[in-house]
PDBML (XML) file of the C-alpha atoms, coordinates in Angstrom:
<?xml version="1.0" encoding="UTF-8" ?>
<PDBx:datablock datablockName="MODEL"
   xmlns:PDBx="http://pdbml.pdb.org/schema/pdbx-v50.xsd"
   xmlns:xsi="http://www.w3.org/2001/XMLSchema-instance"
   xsi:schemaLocation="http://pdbml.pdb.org/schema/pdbx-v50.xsd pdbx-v50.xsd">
   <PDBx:atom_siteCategory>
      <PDBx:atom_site id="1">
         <PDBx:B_iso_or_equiv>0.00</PDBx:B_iso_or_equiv>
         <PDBx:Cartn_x>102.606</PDBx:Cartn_x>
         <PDBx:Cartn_y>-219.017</PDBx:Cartn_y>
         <PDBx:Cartn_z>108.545</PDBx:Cartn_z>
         <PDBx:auth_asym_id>A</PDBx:auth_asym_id>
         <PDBx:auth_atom_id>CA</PDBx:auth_atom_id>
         <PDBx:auth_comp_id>UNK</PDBx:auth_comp_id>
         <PDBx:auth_seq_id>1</PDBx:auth_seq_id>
         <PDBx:group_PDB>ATOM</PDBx:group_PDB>
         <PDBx:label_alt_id xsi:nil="true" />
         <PDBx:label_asym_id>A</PDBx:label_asym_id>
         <PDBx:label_atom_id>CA</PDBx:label_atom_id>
         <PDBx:label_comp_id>UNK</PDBx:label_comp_id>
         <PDBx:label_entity_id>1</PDBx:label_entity_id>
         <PDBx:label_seq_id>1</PDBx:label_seq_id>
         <PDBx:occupancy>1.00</PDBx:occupancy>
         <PDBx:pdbx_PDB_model_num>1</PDBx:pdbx_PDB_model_num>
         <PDBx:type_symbol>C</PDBx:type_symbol>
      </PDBx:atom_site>
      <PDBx:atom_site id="2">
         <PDBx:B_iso_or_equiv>0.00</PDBx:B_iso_or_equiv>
         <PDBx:Cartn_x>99.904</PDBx:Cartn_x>
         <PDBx:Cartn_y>-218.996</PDBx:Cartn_y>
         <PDBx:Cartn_z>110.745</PDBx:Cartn_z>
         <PDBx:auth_asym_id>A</PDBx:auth_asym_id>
         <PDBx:auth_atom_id>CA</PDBx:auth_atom_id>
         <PDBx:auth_comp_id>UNK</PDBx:auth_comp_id>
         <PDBx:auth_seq_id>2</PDBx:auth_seq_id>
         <PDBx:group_PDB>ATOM</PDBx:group_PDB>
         <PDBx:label_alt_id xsi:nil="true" />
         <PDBx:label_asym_id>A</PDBx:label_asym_id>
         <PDBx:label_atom_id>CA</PDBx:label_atom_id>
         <PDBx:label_comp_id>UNK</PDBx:label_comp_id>
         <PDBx:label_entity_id>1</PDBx:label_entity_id>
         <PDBx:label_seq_id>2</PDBx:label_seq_id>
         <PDBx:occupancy>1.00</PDBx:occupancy>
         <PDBx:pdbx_PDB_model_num>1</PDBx:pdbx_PDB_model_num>
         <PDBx:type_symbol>C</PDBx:type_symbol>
      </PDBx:atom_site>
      <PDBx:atom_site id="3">
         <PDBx:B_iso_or_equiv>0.00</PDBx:B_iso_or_equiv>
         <PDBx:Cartn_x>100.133</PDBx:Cartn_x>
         <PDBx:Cartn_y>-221.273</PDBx:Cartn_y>
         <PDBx:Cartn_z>113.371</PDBx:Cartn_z>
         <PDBx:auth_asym_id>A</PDBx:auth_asym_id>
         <PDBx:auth_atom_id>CA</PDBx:auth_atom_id>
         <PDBx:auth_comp_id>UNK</PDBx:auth_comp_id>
         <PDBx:auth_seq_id>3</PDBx:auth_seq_id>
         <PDBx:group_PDB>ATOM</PDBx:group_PDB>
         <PDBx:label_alt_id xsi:nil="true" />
         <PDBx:label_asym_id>A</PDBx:label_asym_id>
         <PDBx:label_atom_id>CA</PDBx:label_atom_id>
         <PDBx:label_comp_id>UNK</PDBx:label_comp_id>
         <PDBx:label_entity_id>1</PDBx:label_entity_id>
         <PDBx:label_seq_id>3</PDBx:label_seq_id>
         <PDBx:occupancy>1.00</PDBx:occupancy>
         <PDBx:pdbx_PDB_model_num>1</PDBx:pdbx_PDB_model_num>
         <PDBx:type_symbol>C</PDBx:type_symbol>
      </PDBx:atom_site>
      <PDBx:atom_site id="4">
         <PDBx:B_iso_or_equiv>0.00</PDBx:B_iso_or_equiv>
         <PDBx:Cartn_x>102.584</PDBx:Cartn_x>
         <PDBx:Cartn_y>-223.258</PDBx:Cartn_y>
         <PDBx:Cartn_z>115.404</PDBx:Cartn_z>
         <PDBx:auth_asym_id>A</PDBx:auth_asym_id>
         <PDBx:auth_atom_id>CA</PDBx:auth_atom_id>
         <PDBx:auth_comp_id>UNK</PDBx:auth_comp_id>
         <PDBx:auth_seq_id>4</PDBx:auth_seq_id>
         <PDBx:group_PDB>ATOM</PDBx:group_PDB>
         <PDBx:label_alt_id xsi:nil="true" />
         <PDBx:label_asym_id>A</PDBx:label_asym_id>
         <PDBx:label_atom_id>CA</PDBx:label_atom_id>
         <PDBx:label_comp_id>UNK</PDBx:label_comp_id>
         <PDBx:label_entity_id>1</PDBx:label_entity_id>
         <PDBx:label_seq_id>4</PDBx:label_seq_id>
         <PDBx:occupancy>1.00</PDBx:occupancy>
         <PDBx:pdbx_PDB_model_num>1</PDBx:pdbx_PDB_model_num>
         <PDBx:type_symbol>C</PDBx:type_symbol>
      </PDBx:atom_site>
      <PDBx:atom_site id="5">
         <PDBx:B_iso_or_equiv>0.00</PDBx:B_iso_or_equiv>
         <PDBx:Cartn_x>104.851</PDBx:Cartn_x>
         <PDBx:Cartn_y>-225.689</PDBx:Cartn_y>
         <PDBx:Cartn_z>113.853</PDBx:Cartn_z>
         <PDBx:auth_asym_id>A</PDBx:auth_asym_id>
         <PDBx:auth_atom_id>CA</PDBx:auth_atom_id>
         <PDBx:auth_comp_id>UNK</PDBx:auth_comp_id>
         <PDBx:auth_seq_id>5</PDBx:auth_seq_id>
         <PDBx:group_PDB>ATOM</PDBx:group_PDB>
         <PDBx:label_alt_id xsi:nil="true" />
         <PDBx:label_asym_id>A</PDBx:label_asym_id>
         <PDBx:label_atom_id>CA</PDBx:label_atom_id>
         <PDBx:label_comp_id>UNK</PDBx:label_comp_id>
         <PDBx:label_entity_id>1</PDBx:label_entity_id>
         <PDBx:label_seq_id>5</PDBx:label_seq_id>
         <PDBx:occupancy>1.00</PDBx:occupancy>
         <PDBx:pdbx_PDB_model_num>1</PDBx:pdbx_PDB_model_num>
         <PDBx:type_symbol>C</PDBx:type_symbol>
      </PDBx:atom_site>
      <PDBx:atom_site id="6">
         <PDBx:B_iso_or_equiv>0.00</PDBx:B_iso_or_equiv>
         <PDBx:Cartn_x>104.158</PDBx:Cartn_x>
         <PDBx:Cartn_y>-228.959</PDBx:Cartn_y>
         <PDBx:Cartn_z>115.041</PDBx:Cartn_z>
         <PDBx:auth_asym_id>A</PDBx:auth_asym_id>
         <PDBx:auth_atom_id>CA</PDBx:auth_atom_id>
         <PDBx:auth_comp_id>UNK</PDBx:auth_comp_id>
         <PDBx:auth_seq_id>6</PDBx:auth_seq_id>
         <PDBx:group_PDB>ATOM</PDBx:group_PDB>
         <PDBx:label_alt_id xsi:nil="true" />
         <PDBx:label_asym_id>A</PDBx:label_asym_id>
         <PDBx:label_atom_id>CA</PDBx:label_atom_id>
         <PDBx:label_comp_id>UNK</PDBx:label_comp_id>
         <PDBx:label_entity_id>1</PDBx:label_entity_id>
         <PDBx:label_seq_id>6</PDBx:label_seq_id>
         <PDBx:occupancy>1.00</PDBx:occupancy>
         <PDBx:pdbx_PDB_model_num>1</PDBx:pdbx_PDB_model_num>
         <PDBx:type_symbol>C</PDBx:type_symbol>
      </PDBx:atom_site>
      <PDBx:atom_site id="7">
         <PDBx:B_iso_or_equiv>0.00</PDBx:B_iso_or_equiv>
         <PDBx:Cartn_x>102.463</PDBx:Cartn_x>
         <PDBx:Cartn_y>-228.693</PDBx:Cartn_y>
         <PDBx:Cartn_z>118.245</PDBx:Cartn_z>
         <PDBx:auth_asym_id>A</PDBx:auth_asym_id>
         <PDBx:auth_atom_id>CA</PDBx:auth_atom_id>
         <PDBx:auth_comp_id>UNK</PDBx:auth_comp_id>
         <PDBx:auth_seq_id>7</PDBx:auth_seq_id>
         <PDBx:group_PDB>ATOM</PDBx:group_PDB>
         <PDBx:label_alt_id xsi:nil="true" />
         <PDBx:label_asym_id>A</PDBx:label_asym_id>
         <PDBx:label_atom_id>CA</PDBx:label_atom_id>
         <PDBx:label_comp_id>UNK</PDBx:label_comp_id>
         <PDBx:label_entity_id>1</PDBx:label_entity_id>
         <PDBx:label_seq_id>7</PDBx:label_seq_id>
         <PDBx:occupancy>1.00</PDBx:occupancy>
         <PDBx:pdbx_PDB_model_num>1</PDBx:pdbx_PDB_model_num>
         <PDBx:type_symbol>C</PDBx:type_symbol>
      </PDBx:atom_site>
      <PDBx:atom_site id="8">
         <PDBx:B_iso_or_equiv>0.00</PDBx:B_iso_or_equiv>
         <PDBx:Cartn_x>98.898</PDBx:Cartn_x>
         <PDBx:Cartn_y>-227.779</PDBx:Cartn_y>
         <PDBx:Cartn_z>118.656</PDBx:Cartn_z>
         <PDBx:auth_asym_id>A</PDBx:auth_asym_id>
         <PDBx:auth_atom_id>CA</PDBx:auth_atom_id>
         <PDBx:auth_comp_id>UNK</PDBx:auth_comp_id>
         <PDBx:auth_seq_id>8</PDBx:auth_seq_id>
         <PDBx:group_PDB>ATOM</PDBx:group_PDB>
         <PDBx:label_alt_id xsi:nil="true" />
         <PDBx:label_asym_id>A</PDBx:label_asym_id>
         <PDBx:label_atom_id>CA</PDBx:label_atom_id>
         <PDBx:label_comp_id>UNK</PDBx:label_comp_id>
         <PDBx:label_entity_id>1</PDBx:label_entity_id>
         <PDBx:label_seq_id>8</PDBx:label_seq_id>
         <PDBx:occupancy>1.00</PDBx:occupancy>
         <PDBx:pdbx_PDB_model_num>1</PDBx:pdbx_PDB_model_num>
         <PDBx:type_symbol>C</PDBx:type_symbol>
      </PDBx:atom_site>
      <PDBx:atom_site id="9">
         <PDBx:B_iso_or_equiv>0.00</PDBx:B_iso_or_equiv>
         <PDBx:Cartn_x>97.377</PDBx:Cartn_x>
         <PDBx:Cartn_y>-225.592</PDBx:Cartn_y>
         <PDBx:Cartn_z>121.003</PDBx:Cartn_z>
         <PDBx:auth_asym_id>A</PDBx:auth_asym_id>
         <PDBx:auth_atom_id>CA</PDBx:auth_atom_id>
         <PDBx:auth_comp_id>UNK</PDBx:auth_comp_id>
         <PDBx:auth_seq_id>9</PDBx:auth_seq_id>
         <PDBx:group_PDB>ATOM</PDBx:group_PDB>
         <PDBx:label_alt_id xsi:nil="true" />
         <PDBx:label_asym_id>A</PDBx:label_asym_id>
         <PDBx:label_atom_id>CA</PDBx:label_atom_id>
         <PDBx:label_comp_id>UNK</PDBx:label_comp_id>
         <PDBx:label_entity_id>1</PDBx:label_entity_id>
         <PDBx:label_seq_id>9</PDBx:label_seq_id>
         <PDBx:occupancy>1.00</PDBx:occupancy>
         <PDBx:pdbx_PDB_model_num>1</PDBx:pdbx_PDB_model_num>
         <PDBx:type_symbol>C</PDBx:type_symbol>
      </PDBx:atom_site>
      <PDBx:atom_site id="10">
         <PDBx:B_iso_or_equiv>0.00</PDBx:B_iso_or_equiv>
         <PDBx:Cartn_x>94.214</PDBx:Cartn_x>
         <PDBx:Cartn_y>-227.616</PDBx:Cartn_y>
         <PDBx:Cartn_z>122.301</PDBx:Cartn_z>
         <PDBx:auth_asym_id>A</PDBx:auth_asym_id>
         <PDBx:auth_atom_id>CA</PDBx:auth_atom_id>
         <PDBx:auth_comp_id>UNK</PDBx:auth_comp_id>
         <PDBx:auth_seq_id>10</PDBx:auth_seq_id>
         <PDBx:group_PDB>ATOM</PDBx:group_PDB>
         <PDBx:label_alt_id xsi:nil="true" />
         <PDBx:label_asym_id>A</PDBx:label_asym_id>
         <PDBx:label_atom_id>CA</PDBx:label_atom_id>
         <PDBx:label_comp_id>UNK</PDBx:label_comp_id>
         <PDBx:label_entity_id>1</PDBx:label_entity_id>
         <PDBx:label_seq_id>10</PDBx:label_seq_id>
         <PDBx:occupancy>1.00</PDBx:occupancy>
         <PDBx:pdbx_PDB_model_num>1</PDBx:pdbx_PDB_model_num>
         <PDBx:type_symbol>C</PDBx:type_symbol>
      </PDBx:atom_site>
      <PDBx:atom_site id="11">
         <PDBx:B_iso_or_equiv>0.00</PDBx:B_iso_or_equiv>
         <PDBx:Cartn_x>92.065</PDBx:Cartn_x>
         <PDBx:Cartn_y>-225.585</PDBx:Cartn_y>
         <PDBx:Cartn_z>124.629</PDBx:Cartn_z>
         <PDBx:auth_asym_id>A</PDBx:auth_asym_id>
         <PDBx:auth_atom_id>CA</PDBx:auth_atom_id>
         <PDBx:auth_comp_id>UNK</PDBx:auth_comp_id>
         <PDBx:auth_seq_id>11</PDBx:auth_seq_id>
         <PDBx:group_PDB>ATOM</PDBx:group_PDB>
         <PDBx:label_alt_id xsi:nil="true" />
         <PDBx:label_asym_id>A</PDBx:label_asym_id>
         <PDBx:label_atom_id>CA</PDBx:label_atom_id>
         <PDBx:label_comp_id>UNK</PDBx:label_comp_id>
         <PDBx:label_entity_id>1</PDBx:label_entity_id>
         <PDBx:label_seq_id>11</PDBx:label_seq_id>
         <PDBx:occupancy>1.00</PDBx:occupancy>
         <PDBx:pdbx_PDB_model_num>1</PDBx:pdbx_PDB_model_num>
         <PDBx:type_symbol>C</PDBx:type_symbol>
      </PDBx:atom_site>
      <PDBx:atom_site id="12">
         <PDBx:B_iso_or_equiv>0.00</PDBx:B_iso_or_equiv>
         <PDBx:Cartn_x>91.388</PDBx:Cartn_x>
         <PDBx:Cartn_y>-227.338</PDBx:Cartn_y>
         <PDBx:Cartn_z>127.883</PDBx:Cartn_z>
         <PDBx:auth_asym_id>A</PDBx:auth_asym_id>
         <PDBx:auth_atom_id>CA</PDBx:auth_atom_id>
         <PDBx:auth_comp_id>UNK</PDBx:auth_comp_id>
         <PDBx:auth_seq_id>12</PDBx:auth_seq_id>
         <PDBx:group_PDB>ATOM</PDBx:group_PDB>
         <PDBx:label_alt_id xsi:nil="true" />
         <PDBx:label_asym_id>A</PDBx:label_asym_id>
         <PDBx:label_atom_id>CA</PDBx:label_atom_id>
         <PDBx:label_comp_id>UNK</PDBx:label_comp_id>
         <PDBx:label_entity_id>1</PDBx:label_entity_id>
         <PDBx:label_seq_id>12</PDBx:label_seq_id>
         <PDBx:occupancy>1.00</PDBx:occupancy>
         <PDBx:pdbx_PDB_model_num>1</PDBx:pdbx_PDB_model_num>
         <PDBx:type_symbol>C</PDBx:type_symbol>
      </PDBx:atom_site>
      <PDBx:atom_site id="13">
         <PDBx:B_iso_or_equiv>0.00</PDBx:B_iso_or_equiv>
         <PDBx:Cartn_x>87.852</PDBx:Cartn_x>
         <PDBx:Cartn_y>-228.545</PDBx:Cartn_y>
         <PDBx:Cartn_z>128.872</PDBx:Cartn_z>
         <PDBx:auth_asym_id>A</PDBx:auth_asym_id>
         <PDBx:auth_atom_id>CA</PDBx:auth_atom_id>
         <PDBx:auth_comp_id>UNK</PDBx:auth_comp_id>
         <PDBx:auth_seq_id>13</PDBx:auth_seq_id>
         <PDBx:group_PDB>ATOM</PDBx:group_PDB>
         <PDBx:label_alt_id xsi:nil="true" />
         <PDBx:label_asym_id>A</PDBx:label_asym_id>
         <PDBx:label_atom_id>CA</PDBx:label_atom_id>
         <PDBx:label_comp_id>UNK</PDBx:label_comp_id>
         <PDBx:label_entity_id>1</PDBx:label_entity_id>
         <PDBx:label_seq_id>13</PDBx:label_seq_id>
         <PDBx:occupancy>1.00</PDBx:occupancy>
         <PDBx:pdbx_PDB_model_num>1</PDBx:pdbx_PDB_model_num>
         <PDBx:type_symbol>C</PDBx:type_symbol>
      </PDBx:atom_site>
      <PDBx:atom_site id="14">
         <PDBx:B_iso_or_equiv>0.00</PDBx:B_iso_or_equiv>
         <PDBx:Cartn_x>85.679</PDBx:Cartn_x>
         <PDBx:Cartn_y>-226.307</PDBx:Cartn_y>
         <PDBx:Cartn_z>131.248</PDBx:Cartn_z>
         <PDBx:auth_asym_id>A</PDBx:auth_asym_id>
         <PDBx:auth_atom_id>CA</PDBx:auth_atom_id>
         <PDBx:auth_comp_id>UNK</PDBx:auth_comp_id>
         <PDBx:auth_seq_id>14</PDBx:auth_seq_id>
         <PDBx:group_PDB>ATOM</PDBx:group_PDB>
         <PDBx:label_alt_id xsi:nil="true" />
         <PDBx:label_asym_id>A</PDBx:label_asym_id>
         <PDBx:label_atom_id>CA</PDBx:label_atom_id>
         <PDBx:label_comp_id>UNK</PDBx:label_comp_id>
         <PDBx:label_entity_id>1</PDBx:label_entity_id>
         <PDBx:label_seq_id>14</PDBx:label_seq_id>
         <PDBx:occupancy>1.00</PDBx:occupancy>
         <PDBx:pdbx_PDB_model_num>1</PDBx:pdbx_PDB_model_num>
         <PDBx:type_symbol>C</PDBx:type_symbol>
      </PDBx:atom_site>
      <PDBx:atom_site id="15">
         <PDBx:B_iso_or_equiv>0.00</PDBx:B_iso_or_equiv>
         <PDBx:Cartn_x>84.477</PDBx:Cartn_x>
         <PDBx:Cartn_y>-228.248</PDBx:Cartn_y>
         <PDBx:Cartn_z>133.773</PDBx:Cartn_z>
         <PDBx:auth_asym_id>A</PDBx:auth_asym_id>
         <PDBx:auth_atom_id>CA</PDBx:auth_atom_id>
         <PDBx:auth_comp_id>UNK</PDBx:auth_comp_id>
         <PDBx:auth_seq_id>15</PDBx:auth_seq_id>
         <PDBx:group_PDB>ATOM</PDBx:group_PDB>
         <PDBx:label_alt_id xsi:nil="true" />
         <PDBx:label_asym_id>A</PDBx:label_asym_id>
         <PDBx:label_atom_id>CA</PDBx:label_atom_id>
         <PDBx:label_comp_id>UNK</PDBx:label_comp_id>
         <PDBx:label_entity_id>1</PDBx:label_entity_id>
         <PDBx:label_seq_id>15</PDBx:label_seq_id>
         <PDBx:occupancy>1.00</PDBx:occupancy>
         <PDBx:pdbx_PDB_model_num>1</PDBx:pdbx_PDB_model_num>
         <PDBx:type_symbol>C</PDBx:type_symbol>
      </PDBx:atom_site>
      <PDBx:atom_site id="16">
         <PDBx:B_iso_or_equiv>0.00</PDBx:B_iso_or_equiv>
         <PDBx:Cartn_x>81.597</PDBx:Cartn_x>
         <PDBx:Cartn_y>-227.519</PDBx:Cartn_y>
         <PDBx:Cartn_z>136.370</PDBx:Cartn_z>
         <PDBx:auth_asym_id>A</PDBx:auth_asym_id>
         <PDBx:auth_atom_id>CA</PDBx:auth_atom_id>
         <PDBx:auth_comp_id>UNK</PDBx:auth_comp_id>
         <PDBx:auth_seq_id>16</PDBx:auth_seq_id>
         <PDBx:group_PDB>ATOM</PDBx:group_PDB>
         <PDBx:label_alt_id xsi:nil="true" />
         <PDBx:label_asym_id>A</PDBx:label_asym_id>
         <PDBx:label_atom_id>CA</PDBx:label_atom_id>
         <PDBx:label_comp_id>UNK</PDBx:label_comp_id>
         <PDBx:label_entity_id>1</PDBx:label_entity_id>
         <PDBx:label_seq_id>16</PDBx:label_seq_id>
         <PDBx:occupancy>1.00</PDBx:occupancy>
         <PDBx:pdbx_PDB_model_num>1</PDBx:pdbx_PDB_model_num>
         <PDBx:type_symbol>C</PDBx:type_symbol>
      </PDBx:atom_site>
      <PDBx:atom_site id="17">
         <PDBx:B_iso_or_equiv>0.00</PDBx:B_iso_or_equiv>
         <PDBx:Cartn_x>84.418</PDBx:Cartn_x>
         <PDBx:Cartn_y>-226.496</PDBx:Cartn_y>
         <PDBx:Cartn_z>139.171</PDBx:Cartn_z>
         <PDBx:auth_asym_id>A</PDBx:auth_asym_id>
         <PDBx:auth_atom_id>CA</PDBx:auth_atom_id>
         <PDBx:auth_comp_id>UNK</PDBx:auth_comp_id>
         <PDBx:auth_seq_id>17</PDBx:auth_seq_id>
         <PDBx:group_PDB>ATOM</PDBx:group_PDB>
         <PDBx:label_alt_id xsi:nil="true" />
         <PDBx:label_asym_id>A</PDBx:label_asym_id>
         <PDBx:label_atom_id>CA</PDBx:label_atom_id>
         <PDBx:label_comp_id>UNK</PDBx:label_comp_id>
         <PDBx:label_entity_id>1</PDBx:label_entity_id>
         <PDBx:label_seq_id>17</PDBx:label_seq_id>
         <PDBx:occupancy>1.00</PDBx:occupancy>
         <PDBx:pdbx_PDB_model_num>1</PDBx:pdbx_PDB_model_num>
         <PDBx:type_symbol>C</PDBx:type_symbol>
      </PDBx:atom_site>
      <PDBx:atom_site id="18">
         <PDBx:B_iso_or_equiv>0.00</PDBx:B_iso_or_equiv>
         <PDBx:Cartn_x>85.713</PDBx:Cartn_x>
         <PDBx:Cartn_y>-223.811</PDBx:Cartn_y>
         <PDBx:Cartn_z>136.658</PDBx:Cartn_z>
         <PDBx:auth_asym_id>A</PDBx:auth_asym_id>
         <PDBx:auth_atom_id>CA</PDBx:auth_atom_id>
         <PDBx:auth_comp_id>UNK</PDBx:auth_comp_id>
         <PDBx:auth_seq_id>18</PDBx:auth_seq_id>
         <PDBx:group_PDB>ATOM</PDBx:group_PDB>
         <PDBx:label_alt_id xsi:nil="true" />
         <PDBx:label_asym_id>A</PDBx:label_asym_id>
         <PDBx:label_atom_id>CA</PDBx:label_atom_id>
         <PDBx:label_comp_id>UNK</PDBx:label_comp_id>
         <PDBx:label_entity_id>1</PDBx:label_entity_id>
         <PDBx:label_seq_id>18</PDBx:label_seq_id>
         <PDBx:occupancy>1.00</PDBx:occupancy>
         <PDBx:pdbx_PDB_model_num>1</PDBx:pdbx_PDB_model_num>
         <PDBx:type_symbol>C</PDBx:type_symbol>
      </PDBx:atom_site>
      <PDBx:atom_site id="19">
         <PDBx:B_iso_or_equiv>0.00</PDBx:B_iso_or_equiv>
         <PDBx:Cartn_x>82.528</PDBx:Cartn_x>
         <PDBx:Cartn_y>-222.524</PDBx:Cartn_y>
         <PDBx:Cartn_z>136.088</PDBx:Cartn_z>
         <PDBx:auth_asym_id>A</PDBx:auth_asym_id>
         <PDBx:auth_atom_id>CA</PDBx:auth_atom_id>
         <PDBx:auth_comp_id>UNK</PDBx:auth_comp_id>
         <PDBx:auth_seq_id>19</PDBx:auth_seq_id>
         <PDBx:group_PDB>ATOM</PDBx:group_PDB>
         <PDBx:label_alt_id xsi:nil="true" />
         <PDBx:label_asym_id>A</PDBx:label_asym_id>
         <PDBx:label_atom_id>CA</PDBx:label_atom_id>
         <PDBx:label_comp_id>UNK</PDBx:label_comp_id>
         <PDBx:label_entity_id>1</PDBx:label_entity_id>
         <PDBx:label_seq_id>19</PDBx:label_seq_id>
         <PDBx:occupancy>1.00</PDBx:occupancy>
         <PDBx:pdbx_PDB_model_num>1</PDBx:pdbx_PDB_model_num>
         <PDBx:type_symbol>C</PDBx:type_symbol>
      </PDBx:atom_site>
      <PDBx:atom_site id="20">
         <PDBx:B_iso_or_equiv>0.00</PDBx:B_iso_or_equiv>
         <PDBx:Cartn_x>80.950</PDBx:Cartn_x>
         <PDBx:Cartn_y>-218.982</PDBx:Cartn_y>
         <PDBx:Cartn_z>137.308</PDBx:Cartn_z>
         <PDBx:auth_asym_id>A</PDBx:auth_asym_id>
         <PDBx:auth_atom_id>CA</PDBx:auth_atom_id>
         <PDBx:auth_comp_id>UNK</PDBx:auth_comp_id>
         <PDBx:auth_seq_id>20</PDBx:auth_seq_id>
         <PDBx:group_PDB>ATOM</PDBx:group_PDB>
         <PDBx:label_alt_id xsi:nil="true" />
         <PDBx:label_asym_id>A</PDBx:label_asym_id>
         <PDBx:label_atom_id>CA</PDBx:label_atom_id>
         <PDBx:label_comp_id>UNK</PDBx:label_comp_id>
         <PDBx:label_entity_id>1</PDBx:label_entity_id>
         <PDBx:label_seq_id>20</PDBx:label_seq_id>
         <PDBx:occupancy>1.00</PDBx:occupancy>
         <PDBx:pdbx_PDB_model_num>1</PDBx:pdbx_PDB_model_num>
         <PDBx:type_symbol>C</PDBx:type_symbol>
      </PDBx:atom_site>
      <PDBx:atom_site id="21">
         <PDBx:B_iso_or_equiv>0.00</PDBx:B_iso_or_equiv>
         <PDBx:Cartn_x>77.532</PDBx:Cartn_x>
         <PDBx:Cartn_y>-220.229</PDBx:Cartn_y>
         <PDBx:Cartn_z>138.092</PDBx:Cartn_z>
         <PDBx:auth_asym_id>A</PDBx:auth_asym_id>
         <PDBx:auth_atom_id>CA</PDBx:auth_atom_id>
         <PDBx:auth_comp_id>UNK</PDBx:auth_comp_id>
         <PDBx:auth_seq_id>21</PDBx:auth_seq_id>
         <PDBx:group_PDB>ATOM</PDBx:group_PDB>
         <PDBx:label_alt_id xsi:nil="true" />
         <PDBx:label_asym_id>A</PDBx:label_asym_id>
         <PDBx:label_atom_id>CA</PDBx:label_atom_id>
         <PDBx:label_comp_id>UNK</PDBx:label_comp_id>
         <PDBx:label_entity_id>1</PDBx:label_entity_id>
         <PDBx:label_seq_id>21</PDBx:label_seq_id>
         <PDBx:occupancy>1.00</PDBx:occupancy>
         <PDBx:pdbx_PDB_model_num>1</PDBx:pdbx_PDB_model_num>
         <PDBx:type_symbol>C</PDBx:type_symbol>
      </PDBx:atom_site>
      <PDBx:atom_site id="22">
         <PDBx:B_iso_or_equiv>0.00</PDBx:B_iso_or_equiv>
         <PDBx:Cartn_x>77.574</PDBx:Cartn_x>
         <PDBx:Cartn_y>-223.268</PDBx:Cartn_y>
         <PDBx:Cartn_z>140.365</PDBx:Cartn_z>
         <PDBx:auth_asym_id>A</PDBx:auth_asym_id>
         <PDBx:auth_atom_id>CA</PDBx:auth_atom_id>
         <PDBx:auth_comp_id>UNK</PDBx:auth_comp_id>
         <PDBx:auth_seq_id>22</PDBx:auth_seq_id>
         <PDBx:group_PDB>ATOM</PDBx:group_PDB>
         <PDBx:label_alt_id xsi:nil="true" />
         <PDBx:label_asym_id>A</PDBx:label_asym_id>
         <PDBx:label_atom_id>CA</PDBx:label_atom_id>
         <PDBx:label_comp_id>UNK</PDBx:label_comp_id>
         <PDBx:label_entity_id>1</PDBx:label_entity_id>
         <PDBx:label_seq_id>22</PDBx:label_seq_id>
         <PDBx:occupancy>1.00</PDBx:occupancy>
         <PDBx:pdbx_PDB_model_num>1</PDBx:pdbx_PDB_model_num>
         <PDBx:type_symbol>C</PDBx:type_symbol>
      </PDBx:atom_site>
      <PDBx:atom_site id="23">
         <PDBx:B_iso_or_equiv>0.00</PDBx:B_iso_or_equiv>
         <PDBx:Cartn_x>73.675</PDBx:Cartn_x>
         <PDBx:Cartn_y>-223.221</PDBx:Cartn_y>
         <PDBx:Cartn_z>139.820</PDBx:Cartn_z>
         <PDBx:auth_asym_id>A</PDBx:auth_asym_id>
         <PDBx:auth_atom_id>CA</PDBx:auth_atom_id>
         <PDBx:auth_comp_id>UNK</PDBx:auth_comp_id>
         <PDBx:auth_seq_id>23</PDBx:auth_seq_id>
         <PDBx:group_PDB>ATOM</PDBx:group_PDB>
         <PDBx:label_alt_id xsi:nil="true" />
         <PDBx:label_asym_id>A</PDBx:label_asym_id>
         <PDBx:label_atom_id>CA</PDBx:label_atom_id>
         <PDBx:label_comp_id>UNK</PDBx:label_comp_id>
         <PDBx:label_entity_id>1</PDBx:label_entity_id>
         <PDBx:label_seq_id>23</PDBx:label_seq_id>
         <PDBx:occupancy>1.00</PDBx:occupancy>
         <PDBx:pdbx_PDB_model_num>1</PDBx:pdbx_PDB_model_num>
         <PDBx:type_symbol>C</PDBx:type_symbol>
      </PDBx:atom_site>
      <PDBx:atom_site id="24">
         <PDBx:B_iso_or_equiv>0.00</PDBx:B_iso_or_equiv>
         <PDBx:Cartn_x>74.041</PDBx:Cartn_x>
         <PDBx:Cartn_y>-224.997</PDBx:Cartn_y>
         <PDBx:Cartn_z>136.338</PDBx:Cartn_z>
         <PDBx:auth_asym_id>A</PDBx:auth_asym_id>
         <PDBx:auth_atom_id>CA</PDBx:auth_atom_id>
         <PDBx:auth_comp_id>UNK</PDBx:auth_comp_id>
         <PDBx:auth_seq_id>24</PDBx:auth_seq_id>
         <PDBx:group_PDB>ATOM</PDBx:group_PDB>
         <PDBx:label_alt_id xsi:nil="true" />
         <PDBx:label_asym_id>A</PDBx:label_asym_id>
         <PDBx:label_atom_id>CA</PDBx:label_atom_id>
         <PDBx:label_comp_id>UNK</PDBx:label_comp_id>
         <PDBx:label_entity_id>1</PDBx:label_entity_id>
         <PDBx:label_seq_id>24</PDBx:label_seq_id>
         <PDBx:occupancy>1.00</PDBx:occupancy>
         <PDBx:pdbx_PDB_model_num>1</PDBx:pdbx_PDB_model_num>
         <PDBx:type_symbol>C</PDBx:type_symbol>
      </PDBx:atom_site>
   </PDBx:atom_siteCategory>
</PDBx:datablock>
C-alpha cells in the first residue's frame, strides 16, 4: 500500500500572501 485509504492528501494553493517575494 502506498497511500492513504480513502482520504486524499490535496496540497493547498500558494497564494501571493504566502509567497517569499511580494515583488511578483
Amino acid at each position: 500500500q502506498l497511500a492513504a485509504v480513502g482520504q486524499a492528501t490535496i496540497a493547498p494553493a500558494v497564494t501571493c500572501d504566502a509567497m517569499i517575494a511580494h515583488a511578483t
